[in-house]
Protein backbone atom coordinates (compact mmCIF):
# COMPACT_ATOMS: atom_id res chain seq x y z
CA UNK A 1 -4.06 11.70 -4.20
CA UNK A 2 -6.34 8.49 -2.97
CA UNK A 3 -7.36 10.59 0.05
CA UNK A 4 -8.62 13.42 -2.04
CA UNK A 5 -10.07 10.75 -4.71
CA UNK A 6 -12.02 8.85 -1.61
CA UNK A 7 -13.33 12.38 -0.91
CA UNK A 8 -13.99 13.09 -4.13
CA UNK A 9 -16.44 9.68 -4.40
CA UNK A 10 -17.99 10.69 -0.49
CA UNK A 11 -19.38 14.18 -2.34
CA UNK A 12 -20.16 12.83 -5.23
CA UNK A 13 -22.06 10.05 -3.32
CA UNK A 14 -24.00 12.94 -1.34
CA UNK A 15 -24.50 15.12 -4.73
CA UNK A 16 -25.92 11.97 -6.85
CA UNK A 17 -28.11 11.21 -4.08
CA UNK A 18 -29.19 14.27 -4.10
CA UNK A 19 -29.52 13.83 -8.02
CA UNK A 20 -31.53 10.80 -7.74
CA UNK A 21 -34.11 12.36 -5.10
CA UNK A 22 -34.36 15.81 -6.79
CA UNK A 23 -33.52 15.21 -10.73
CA UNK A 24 -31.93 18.57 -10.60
CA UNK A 25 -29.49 19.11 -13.11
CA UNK A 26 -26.42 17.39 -12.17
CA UNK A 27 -24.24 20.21 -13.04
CA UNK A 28 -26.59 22.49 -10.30
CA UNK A 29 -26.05 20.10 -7.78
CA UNK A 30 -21.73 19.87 -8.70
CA UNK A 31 -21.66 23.15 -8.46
CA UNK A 32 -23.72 23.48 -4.77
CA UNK A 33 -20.68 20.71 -3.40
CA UNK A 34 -17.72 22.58 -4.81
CA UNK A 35 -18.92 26.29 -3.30
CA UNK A 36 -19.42 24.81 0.37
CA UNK A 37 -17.25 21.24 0.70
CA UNK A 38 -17.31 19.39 3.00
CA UNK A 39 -14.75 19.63 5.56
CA UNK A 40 -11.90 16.98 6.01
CA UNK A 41 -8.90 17.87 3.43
CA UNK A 42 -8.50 18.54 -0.13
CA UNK A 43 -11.21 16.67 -2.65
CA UNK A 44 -10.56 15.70 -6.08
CA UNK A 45 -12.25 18.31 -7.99
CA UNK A 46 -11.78 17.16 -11.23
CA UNK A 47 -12.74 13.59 -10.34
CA UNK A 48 -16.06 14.72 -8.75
CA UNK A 49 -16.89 16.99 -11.56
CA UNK A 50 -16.45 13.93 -14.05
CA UNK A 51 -18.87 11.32 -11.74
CA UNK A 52 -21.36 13.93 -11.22
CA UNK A 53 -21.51 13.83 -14.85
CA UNK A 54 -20.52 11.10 -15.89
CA UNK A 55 -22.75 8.41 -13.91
CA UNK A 56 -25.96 10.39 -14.98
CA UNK A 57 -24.75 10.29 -18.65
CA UNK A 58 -24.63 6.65 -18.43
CA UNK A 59 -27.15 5.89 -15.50
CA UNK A 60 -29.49 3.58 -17.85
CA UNK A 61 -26.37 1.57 -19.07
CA UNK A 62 -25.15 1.26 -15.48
CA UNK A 63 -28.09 0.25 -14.07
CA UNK A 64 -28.57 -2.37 -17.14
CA UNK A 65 -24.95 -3.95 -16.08
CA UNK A 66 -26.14 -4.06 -12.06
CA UNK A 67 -29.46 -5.52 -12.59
CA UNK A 68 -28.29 -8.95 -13.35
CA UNK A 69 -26.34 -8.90 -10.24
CA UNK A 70 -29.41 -7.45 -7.71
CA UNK A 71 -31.63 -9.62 -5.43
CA UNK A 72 -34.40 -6.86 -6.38
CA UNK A 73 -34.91 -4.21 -8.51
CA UNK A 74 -32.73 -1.18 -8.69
CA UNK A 75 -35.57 1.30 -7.74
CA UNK A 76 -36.33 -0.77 -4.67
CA UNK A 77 -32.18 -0.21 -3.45
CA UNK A 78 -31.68 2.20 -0.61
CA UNK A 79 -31.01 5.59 -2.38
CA UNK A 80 -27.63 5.93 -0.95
CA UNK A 81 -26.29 2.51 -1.92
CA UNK A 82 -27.88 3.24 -5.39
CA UNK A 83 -25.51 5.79 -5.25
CA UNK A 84 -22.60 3.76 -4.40
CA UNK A 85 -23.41 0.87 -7.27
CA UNK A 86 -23.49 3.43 -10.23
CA UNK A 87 -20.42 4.77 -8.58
CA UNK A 88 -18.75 1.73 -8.57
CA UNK A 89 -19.95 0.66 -11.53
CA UNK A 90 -18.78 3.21 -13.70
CA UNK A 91 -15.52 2.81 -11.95
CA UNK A 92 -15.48 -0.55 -13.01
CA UNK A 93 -16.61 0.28 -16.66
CA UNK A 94 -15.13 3.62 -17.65
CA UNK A 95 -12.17 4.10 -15.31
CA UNK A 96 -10.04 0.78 -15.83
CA UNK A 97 -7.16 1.97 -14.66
CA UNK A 98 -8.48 1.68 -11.31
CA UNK A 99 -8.27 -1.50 -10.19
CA UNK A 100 -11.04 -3.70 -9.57
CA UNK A 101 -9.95 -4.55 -6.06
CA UNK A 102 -9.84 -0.35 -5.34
CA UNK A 103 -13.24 -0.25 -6.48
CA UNK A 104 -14.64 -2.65 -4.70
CA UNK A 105 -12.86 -0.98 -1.09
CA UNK A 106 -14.05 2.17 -2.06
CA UNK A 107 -17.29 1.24 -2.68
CA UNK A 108 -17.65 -0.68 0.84
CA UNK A 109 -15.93 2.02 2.59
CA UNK A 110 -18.29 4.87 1.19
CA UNK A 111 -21.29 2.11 2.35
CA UNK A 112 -19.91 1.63 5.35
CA UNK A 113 -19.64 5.45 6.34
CA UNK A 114 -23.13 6.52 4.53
CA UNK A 115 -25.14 2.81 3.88
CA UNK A 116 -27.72 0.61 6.20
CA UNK A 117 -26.21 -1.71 8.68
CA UNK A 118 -25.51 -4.63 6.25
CA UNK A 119 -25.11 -2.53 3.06
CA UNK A 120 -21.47 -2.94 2.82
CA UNK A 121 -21.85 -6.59 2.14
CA UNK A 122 -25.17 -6.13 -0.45
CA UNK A 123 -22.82 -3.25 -2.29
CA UNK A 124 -19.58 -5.47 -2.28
CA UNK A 125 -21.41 -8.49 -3.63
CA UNK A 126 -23.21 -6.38 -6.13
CA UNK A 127 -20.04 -5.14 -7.68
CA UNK A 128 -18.01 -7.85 -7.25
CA UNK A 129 -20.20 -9.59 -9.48
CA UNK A 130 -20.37 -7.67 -11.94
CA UNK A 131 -16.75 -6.77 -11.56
CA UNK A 132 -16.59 -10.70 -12.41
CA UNK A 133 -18.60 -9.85 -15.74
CA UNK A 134 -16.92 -6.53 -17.04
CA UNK A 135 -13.41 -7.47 -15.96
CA UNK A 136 -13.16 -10.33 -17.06
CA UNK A 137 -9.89 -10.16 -19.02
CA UNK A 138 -7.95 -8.97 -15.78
CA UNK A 139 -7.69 -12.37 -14.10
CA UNK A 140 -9.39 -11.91 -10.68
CA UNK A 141 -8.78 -13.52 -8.04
C-alpha cells in the first residue's frame, strides 16, 4: 500500500504542477494521469484523485499555513517544490492519520527524485516547521 501511496503523491506531484503552470481544471489534468500512468507498479488511485482535488480546494489555506515558514514568497518557490509543500501540507492538515514523520520522508523523497539540488533540505525544513505548528498536540520529537 505505501508503494502505491508514494506513487500516488509522484503523479499527483507531476499533475499539480501541471495545475499550477496551466490552471486547467484539476479534474482534466486527474483524468490525463490515470488514462496513461506512469510506469513503475500499481498507484493509489483513490489517493491521487483526492490530492488532485483536494490541494486545489484548499490551495489559499495551504499556502497561508507555509508562508510563515518560507525564506521568500510562495510564488517565488520552484514550481515543483511548490508542489511538494501543498502536498505535504495538506498531508499534515487533512490526513492526520499519517504521521508527521511519513510526511516529512515523503515529501523529501518526492524532492529528491523531482526538486533542485538542495530542495530536499528547503522542503523538509518548510514542513517540518509547520509540522511543528499544526501538530502540535502529537508530541514531536
Amino acid at each position: 500500500m505505501s508503494g502505491a501511496r508514494s506513487r500516488a503523491r509522484g503523479q499527483a506531484l507531476q499533475a499539480l504542477y501541471q495545475w499550477q503552470l496551466t490552471a486547467q481544471p484539476p479534474h482534466d489534468i486527474a483524468r490525463l494521469f490515470l488514462r496513461d500512468p506512469e510506469g513503475g507498479g500499481s498507484v493509489d488511485e483513490a489517493y491521487f484523485a483526492e490530492l488532485i482535488r483536494e490541494v486545489p480546494a484548499h490551495v489559499a489555506e495551504l499556502d497561508d499555513l507555509l508562508g510563515p515558514h518560507l525564506d521568500r514568497a510562495l510564488s517565488e518557490v520552484d514550481p515543483v517544490e511548490r508542489a511538494i509543500l501543498r502536498i505535504g501540507a495538506y498531508e499534515l492538515c487533512y490526513r492526520l492519520e499519517i504521521g508527521p514523520r511519513i510526511v516529512l520522508n515523503e515529501a523529501v523523497e518526492l524532492a529528491k527524485c523531482y526538486g533542485g539540488e538542495a530542495g530536499h533540505k528547503f522542503v523538509n525544513a518548510v514542513l517540518d516547521g509547520m509540522a511543528k505548528v499544526v501538530r502540535v498536540s502529537e508530541g514531536r520529537r
